[in-house]
C-alpha atoms as a PDB file:
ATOM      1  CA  UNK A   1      11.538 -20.575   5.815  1.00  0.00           C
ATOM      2  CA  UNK A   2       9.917 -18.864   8.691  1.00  0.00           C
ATOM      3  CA  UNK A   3       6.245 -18.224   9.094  1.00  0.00           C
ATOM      4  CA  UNK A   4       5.445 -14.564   8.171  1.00  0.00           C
ATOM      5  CA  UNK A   5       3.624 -12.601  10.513  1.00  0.00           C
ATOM      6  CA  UNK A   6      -0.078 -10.720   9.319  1.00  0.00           C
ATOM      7  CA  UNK A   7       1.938  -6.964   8.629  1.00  0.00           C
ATOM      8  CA  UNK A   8       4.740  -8.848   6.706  1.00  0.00           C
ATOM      9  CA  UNK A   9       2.137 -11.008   4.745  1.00  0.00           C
ATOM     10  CA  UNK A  10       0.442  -8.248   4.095  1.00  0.00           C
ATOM     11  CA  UNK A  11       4.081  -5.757   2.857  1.00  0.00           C
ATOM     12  CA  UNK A  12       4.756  -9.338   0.539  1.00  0.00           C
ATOM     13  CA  UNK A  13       1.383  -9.244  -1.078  1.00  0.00           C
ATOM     14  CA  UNK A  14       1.698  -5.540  -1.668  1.00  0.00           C
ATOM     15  CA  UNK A  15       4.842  -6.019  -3.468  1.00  0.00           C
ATOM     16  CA  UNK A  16       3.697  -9.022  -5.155  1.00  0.00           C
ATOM     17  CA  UNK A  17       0.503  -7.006  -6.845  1.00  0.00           C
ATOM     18  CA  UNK A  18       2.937  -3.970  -7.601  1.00  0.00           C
ATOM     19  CA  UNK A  19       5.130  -6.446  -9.531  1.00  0.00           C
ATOM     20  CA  UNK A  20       2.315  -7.446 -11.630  1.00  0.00           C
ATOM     21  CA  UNK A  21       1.388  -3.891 -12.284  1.00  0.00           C
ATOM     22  CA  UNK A  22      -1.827  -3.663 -10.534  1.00  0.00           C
ATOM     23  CA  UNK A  23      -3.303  -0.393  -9.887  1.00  0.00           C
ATOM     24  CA  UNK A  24      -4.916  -0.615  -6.472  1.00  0.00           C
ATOM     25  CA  UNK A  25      -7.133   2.422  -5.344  1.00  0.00           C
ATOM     26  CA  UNK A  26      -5.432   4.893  -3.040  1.00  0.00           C
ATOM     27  CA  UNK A  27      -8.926   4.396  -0.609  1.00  0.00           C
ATOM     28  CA  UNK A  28     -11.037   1.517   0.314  1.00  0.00           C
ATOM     29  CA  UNK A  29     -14.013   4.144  -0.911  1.00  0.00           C
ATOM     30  CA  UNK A  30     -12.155   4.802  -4.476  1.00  0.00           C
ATOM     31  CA  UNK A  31     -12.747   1.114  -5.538  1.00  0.00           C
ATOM     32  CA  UNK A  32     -15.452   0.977  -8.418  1.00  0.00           C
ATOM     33  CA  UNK A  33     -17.110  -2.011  -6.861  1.00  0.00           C
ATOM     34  CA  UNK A  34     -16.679  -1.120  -2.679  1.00  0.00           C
ATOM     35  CA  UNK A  35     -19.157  -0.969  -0.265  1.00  0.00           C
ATOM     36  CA  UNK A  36     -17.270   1.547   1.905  1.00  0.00           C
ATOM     37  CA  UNK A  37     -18.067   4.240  -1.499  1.00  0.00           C
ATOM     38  CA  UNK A  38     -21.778   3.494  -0.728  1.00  0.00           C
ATOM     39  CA  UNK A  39     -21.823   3.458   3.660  1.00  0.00           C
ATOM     40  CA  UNK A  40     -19.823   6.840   3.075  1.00  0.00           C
ATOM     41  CA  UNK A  41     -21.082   9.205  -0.011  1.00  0.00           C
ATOM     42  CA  UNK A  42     -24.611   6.463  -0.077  1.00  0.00           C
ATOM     43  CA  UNK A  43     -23.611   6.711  -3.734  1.00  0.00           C
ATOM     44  CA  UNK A  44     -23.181   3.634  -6.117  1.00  0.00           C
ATOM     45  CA  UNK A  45     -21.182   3.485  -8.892  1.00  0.00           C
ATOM     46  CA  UNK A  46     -22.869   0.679 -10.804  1.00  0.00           C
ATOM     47  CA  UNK A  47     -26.701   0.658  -9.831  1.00  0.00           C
ATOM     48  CA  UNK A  48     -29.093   2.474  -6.902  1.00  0.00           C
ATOM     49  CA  UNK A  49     -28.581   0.437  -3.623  1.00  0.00           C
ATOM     50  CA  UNK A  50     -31.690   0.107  -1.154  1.00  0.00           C
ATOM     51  CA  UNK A  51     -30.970   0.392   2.630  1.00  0.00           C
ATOM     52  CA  UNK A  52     -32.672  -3.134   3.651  1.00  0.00           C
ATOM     53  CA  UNK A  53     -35.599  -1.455   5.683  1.00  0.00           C
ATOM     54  CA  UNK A  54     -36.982  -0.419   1.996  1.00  0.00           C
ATOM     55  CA  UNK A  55     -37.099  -3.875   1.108  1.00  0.00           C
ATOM     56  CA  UNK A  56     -40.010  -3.503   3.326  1.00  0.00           C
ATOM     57  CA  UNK A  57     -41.933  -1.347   0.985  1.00  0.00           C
ATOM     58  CA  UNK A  58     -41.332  -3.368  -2.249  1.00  0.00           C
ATOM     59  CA  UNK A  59     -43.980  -5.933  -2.494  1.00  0.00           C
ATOM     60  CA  UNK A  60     -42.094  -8.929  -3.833  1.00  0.00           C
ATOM     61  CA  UNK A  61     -45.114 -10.933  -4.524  1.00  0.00           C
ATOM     62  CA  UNK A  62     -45.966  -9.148  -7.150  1.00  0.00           C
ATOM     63  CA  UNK A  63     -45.185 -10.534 -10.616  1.00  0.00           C
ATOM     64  CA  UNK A  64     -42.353  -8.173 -12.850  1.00  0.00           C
ATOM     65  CA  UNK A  65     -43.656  -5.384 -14.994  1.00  0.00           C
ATOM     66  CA  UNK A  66     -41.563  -6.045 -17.677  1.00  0.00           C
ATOM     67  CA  UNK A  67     -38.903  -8.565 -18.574  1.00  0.00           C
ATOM     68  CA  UNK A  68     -35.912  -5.795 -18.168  1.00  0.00           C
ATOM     69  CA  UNK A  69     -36.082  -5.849 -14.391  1.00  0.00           C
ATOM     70  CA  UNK A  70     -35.262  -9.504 -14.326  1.00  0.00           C
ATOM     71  CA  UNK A  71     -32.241 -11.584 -15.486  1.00  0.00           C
ATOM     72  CA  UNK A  72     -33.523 -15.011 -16.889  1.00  0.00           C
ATOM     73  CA  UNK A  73     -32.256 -17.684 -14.602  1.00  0.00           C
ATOM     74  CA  UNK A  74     -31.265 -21.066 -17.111  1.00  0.00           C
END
């Protein structure tokens, strides 16, 4: 069998998730979990996203206020 070039790799893995009845998103941005939904509406689904420059303004020294705003490593 012949190697398949990127576009028909692509068209055979498209098939192959439409055969298992998988509901892909119509846009990148439509995905629950995308960061394209966030660098275009600066929206997340899930939880508030910082930009990294206000990182800057959280002082991570600090101990937590409460145990809520931690998960518990094991």
């Amino acid at each position: 069998m012949p190697a398949l070039n990127t576009q028909q790799r692509r068209a055979a893995f498209w098939e192959d998730q439409q055969r298992r009845k998988w509901n892909p998103v119509a846009a990148p941005a439509d995905y629950e979990h995308s960061s394209a939904r966030f660098y275009i509406s600066e929206t997340h689904a899930a939880y508030p996203v910082l930009n990294y420059c206000e990182l800057a303004d959280i002082n991570l020294t600090q101990p937590l206020e409460n145990d809520t705003e931690s998960t518990p490593h094991t």
